[in-house]
C-alpha atoms as a PDB file:
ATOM      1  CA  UNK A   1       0.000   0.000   0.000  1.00  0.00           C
ATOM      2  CA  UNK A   2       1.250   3.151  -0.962  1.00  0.00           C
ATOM      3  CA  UNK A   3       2.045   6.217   1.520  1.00  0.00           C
ATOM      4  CA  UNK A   4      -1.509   8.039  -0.208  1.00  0.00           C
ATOM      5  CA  UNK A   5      -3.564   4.919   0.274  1.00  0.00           C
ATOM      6  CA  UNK A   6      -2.250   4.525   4.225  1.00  0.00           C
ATOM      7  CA  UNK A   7      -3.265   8.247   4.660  1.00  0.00           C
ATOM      8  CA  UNK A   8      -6.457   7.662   3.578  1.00  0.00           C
ATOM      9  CA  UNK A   9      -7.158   4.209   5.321  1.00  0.00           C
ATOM     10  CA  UNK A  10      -5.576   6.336   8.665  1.00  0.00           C
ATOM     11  CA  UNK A  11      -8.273   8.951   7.503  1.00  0.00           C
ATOM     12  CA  UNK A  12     -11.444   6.810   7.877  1.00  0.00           C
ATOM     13  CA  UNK A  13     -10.539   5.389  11.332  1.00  0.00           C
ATOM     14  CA  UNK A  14      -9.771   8.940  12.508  1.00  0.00           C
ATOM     15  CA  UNK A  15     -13.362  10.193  11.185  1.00  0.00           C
ATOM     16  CA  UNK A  16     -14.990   7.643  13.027  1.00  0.00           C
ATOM     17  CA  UNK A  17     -13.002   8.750  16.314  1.00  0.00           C
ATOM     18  CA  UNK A  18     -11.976  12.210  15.526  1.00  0.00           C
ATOM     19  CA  UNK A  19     -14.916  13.225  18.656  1.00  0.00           C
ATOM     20  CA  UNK A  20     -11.766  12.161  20.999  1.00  0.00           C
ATOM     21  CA  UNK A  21      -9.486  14.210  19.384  1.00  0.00           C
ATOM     22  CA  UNK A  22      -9.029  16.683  22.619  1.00  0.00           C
ATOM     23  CA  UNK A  23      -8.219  13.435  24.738  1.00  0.00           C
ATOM     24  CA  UNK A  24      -4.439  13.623  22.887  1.00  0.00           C
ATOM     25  CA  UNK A  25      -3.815  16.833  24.560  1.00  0.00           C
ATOM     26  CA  UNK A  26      -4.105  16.123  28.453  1.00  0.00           C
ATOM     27  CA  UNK A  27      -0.915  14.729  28.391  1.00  0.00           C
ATOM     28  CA  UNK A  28       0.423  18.068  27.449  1.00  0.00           C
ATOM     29  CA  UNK A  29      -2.045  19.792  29.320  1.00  0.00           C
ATOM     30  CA  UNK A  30      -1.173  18.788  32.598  1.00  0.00           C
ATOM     31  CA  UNK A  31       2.475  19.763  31.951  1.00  0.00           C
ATOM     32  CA  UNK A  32       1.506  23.102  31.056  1.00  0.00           C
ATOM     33  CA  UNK A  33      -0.889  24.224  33.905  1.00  0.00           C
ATOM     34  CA  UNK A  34       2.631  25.223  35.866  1.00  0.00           C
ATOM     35  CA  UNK A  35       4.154  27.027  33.490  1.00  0.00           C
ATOM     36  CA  UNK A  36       0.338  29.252  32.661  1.00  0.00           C
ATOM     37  CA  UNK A  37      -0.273  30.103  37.069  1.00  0.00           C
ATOM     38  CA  UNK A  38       3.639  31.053  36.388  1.00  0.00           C
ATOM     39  CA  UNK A  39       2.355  33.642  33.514  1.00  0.00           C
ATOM     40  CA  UNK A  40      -0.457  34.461  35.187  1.00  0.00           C
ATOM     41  CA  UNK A  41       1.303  35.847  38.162  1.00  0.00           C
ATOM     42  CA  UNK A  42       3.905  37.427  36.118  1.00  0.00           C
ATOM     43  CA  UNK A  43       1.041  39.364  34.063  1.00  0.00           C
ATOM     44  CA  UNK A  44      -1.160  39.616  37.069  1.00  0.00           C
ATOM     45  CA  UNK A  45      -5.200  38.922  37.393  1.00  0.00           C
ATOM     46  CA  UNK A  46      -6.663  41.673  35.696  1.00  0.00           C
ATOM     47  CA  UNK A  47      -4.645  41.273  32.217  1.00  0.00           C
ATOM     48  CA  UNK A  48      -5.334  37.462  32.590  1.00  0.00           C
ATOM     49  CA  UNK A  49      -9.057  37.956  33.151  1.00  0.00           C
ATOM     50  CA  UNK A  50      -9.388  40.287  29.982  1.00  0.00           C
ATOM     51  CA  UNK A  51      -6.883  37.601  28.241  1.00  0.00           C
ATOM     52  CA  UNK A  52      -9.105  34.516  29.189  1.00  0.00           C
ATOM     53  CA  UNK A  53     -12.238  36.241  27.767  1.00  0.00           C
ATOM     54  CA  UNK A  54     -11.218  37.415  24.812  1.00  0.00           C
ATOM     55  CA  UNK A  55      -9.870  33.910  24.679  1.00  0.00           C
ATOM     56  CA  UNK A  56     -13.133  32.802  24.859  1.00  0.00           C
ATOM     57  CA  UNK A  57     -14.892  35.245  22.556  1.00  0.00           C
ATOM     58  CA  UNK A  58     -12.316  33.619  20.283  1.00  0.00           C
ATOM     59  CA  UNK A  59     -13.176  30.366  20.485  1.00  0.00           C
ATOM     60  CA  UNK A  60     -17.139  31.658  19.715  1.00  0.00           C
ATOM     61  CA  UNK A  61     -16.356  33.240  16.412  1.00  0.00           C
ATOM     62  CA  UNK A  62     -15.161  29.269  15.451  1.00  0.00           C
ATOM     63  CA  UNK A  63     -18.158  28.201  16.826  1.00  0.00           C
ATOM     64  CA  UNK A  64     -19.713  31.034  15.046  1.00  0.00           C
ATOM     65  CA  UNK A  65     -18.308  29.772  11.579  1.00  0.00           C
ATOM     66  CA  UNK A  66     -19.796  26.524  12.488  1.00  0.00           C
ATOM     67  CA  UNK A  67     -23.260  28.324  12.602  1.00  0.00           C
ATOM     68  CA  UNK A  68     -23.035  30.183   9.641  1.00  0.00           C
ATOM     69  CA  UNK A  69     -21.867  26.942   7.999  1.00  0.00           C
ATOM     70  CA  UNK A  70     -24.563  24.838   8.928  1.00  0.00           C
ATOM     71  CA  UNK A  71     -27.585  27.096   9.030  1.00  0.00           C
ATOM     72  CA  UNK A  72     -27.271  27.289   5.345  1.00  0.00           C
ATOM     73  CA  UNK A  73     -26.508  23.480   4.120  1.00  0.00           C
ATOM     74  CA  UNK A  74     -29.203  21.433   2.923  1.00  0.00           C
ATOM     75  CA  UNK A  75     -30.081  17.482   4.426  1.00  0.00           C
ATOM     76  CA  UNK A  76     -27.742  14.979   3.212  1.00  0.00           C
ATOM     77  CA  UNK A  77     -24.535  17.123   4.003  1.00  0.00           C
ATOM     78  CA  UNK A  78     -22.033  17.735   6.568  1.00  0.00           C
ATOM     79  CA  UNK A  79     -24.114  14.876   9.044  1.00  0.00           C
ATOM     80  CA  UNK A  80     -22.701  13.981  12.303  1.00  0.00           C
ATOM     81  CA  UNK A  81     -22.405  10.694  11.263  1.00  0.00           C
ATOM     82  CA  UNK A  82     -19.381   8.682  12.304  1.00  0.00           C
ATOM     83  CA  UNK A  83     -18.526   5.871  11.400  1.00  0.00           C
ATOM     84  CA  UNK A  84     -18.423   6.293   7.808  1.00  0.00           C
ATOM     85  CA  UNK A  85     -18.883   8.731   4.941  1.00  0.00           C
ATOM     86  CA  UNK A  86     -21.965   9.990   4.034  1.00  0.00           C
ATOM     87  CA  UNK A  87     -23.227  12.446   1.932  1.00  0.00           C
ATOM     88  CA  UNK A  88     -26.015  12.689  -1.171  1.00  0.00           C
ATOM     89  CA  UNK A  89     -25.563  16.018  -1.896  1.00  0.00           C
ATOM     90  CA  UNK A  90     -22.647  18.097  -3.034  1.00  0.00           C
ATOM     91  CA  UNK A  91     -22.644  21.636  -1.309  1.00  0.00           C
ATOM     92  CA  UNK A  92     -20.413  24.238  -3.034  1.00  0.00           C
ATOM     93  CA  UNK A  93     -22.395  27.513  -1.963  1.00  0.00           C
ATOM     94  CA  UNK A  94     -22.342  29.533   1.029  1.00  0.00           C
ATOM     95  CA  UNK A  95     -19.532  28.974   3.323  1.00  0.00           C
ATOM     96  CA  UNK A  96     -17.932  25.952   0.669  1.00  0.00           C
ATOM     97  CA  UNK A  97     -18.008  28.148  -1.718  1.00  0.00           C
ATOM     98  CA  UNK A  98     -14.888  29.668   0.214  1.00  0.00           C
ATOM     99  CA  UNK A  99     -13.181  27.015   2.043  1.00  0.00           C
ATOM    100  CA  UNK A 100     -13.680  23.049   1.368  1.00  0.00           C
ATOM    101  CA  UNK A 101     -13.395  22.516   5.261  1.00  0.00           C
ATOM    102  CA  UNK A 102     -15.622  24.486   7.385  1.00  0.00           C
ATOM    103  CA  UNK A 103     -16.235  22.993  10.011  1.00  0.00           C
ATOM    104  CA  UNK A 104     -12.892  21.902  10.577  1.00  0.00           C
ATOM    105  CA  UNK A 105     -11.685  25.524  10.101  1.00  0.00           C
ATOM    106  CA  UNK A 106     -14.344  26.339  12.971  1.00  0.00           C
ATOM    107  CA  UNK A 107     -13.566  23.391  15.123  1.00  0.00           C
ATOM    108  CA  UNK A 108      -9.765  24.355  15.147  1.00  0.00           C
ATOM    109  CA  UNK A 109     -10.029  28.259  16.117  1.00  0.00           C
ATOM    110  CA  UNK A 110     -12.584  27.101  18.830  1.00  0.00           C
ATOM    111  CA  UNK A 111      -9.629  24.778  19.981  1.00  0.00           C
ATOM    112  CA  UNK A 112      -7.410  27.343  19.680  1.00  0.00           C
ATOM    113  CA  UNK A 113      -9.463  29.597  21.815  1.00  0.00           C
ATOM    114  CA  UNK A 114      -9.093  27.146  24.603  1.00  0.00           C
ATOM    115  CA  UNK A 115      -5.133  26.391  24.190  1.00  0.00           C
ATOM    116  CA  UNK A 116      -4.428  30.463  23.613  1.00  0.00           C
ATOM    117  CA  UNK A 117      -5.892  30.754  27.373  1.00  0.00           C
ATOM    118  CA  UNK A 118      -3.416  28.956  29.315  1.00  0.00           C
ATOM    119  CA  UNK A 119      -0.854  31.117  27.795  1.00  0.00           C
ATOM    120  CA  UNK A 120       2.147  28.484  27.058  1.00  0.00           C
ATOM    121  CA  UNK A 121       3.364  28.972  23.478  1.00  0.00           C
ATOM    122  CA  UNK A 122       4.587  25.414  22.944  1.00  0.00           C
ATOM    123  CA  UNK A 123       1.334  24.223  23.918  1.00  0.00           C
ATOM    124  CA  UNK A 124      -0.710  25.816  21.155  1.00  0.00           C
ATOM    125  CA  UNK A 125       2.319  24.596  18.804  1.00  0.00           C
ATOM    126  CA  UNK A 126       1.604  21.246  19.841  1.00  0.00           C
ATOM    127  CA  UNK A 127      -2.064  21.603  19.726  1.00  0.00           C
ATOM    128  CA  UNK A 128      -1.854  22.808  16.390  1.00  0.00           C
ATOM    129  CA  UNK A 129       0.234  20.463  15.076  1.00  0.00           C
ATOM    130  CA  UNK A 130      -1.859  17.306  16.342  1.00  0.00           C
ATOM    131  CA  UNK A 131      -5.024  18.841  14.934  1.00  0.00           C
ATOM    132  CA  UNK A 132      -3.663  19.583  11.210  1.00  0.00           C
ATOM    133  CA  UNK A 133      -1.814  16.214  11.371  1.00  0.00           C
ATOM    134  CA  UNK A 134      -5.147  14.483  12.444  1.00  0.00           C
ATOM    135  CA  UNK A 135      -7.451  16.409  10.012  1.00  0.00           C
ATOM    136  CA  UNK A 136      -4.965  15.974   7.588  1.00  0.00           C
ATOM    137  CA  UNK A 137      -5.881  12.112   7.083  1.00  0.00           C
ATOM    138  CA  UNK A 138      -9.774  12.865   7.539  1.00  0.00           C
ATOM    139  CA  UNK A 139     -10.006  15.039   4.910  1.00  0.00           C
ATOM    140  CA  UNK A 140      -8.267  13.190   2.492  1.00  0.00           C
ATOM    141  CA  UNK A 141     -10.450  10.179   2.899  1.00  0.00           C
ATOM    142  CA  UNK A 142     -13.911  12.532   2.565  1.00  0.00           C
ATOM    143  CA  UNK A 143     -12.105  14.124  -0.500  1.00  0.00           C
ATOM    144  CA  UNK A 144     -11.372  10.556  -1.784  1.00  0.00           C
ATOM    145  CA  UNK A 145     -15.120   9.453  -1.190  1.00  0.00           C
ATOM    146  CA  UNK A 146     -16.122  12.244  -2.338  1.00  0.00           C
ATOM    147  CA  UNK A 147     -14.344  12.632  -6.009  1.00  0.00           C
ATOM    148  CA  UNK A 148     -15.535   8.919  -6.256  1.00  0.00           C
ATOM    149  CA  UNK A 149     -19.230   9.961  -5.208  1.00  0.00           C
ATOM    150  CA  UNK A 150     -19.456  12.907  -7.443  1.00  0.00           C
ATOM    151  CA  UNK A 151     -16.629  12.667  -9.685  1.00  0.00           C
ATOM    152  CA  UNK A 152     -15.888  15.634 -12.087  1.00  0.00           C
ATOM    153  CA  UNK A 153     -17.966  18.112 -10.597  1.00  0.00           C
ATOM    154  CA  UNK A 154     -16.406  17.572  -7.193  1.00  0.00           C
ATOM    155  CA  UNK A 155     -12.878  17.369  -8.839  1.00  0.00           C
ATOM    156  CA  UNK A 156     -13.596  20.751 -10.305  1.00  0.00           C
ATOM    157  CA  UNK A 157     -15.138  22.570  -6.660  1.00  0.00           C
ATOM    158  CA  UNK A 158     -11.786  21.331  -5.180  1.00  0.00           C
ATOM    159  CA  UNK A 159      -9.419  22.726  -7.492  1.00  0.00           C
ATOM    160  CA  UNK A 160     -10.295  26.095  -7.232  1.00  0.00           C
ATOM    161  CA  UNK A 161     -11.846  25.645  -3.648  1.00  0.00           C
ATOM    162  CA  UNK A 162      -8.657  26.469  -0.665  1.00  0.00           C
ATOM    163  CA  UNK A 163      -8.944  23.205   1.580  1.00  0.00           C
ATOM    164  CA  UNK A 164      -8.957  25.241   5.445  1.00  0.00           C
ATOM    165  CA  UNK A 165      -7.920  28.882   4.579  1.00  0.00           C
ATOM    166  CA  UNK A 166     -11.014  30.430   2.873  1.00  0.00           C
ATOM    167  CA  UNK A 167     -10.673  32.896   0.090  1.00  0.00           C
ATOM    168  CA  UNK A 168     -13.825  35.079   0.469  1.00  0.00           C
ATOM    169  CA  UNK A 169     -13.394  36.110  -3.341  1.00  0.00           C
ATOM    170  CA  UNK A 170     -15.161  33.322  -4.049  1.00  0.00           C
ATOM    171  CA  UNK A 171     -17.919  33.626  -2.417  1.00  0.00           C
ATOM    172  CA  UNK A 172     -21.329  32.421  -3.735  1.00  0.00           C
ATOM    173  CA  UNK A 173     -24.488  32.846  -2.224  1.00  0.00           C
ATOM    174  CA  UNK A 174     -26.040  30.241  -0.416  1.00  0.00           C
ATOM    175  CA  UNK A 175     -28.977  28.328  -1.753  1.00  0.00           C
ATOM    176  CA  UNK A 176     -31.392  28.009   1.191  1.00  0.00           C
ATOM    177  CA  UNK A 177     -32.022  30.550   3.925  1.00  0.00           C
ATOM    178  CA  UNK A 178     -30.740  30.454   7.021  1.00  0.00           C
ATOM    179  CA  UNK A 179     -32.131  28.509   9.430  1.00  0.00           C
ATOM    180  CA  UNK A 180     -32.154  28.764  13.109  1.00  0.00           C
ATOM    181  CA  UNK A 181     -33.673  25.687  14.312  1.00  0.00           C
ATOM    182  CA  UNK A 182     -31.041  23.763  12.339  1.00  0.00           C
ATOM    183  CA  UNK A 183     -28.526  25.315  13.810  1.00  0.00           C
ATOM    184  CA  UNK A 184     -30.229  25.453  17.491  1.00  0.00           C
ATOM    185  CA  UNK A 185     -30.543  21.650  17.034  1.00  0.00           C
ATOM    186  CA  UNK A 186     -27.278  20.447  16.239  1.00  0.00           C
ATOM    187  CA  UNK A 187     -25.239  22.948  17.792  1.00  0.00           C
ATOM    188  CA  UNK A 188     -25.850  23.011  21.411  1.00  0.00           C
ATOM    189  CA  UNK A 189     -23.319  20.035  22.037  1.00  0.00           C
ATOM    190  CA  UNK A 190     -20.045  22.235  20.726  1.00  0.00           C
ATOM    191  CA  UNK A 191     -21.354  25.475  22.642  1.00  0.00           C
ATOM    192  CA  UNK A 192     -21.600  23.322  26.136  1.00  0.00           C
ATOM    193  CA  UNK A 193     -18.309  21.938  25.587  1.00  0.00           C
ATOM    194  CA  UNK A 194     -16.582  25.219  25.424  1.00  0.00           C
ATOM    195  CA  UNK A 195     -18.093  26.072  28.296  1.00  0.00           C
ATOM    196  CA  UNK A 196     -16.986  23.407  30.008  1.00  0.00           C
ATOM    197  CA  UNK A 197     -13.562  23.342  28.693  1.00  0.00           C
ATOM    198  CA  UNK A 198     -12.849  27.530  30.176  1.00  0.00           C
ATOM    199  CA  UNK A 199     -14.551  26.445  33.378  1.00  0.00           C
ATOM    200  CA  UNK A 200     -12.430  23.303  33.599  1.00  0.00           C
ATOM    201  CA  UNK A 201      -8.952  24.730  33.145  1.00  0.00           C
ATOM    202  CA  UNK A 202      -9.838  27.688  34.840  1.00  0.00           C
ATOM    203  CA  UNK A 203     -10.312  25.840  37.857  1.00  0.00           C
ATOM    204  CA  UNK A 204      -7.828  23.401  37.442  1.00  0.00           C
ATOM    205  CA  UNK A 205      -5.269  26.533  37.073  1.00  0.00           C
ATOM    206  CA  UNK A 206      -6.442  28.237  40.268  1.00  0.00           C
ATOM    207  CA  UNK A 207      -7.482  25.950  43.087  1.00  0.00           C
ATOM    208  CA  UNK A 208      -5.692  22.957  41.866  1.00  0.00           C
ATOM    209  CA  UNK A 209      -2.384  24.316  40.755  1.00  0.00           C
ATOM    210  CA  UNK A 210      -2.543  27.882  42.908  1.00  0.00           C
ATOM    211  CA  UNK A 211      -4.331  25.840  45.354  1.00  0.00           C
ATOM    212  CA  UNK A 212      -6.860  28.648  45.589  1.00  0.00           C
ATOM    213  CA  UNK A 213      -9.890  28.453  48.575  1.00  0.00           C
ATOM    214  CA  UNK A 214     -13.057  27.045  46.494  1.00  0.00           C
ATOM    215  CA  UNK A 215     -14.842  29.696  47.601  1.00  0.00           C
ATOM    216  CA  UNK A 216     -12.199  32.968  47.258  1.00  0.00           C
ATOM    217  CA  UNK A 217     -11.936  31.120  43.492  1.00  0.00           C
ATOM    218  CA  UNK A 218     -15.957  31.141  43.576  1.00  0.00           C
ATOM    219  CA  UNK A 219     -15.958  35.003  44.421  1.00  0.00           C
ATOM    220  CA  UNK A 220     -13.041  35.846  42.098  1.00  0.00           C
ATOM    221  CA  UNK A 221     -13.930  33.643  38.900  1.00  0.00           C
ATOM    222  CA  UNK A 222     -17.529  33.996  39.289  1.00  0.00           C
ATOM    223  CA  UNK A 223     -17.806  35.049  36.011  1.00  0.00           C
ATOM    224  CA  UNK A 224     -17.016  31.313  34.534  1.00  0.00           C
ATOM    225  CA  UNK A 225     -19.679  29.533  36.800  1.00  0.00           C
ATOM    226  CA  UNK A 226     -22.192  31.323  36.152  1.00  0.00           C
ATOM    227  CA  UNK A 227     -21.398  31.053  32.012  1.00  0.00           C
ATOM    228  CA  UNK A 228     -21.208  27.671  32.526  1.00  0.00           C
ATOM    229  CA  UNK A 229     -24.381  27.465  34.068  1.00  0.00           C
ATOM    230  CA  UNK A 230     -26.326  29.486  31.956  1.00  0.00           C
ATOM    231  CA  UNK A 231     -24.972  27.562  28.923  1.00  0.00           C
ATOM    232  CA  UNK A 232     -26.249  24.401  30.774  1.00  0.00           C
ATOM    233  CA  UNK A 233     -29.703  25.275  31.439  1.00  0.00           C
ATOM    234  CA  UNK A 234     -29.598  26.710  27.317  1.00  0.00           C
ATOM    235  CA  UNK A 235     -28.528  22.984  25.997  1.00  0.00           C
ATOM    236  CA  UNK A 236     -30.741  21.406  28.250  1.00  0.00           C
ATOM    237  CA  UNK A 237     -33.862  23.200  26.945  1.00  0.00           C
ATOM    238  CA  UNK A 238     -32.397  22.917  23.641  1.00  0.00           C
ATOM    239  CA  UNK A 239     -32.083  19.036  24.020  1.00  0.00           C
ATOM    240  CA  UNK A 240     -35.253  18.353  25.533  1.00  0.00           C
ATOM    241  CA  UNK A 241     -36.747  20.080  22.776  1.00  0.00           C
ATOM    242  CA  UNK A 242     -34.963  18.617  19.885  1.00  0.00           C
ATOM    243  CA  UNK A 243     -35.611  15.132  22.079  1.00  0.00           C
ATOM    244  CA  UNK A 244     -39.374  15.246  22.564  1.00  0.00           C
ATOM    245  CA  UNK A 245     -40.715  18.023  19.845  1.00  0.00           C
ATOM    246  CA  UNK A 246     -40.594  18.347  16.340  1.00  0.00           C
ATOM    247  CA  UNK A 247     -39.891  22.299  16.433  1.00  0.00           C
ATOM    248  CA  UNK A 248     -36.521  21.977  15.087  1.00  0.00           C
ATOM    249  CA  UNK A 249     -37.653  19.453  12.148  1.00  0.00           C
ATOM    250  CA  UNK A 250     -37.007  21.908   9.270  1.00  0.00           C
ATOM    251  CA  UNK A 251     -37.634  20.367   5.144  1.00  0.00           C
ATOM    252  CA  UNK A 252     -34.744  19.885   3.375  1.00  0.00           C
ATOM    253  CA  UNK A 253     -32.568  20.121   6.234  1.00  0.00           C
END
């Protein structure tokens, strides 16, 4: 088997797992919680609380690509399927009509939110490095099922299409509307997870590592609880909804 074929064999056992890519990093995560309470008291708590949010408001505008992504793609498309390809329609407006990937391009400045927040440089290297490396392999497997699915007209889309860094010159108009509910349904999980992941590491950084009182950390970081929480109470609804209504059943979608 040549080196293209093992790439693409590697890719379709990584899209059926690629969920647990953030697992890889808390190895290096737990090395680098000394060296970020060791940057935080050298830049002190106000520039790392204006630091962490806009951290975080970083993260949102991947999420945010994410949304604008799938708000406009028709049924059959980008599915959260995973353990093998799927698709019966080829998408090539909106936000593919810029960038072949997305999602992926969302995913990865959303994970770069989180790793940008603990403030160790080699950390986001590594970070970045395992992501491109991982999605590397996925995408060349969809792009192989895909040319085989759709053949010329795909071939064409991806030659002039960038695969991760979109080139908004391209841009063509999406052919549905945006919708809401589509987004509202599928969406939630991502959103909770970032929530949890700031909450997480900011607690792990201050009363685990700084060894911070629960409740001075409570009174200081109260900002991230109560996020956290709100975000909670917003998927819940969301779930229950999407679990035992058909509100967020949309045609086409």
């Amino acid at each position: 088997m040549n080196l293209h074929n093992l790439m693409i064999k590697h890719g379709h056992f990584m899209f059926r797992w690629r969920s647990y890519l953030p697992l890889f990093l808390i190895g290096p995560l737990l090395l680098a919680f000394k060296e970020s309470h060791q940057m935080e008291e050298y830049l002190g708590d106000g520039v790392h609380h204006i630091w962490v949010l806009f951290c975080f408001i970083f993260s949102l505008f991947g999420l945010s690509i994410r949304w604008v992504t799938v708000g406009f793609i028709p049924g059959g498309t980008s599915g959260r399927n995973t353990k093998d390809q799927r698709a019966t329609y080829l998408n090539t407006s909106g936000m593919y009509s810029i960038v072949r990937n997305p999602l992926y391009l969302g995913n990865y400045i959303a994970i770069l939110g989180v790793l940008l927040s603990l403030q160790v440089w080699w950390l986001v290297v590594i970070g970045s490095l395992g992501f491109f490396i991982y999605m590397e392999r996925i995408v060349l497997a969809e792009e192989n099922y895909l040319s085989e699915k759709f053949g010329a007209v795909y071939d064409e889309w991806r030659s002039k299409t960038p695969v991760i860094i979109p080139n908004l010159k391209l841009w063509h108009a999406p052919e549905l509307s945006f919708s809401l509910r589509t987004v509202l349904k599928r969406e939630y999980p991502g959103l909770l997870g970032l929530a949890s992941a700031f909450l997480i590491l900011e607690f792990i950084t201050d009363v685990v590592v700084e060894r911070e009182n629960l409740s001075a950390w409570l009174a200081d970081d109260f900002a991230w609880p109560v996020i956290f929480a709100i975000i909670l109470v917003f998927t819940l609804i969301l779930r229950a909804i999407k679990k035992n209504t058909s509100l967020f059943k949309v045609k086409g979608r």
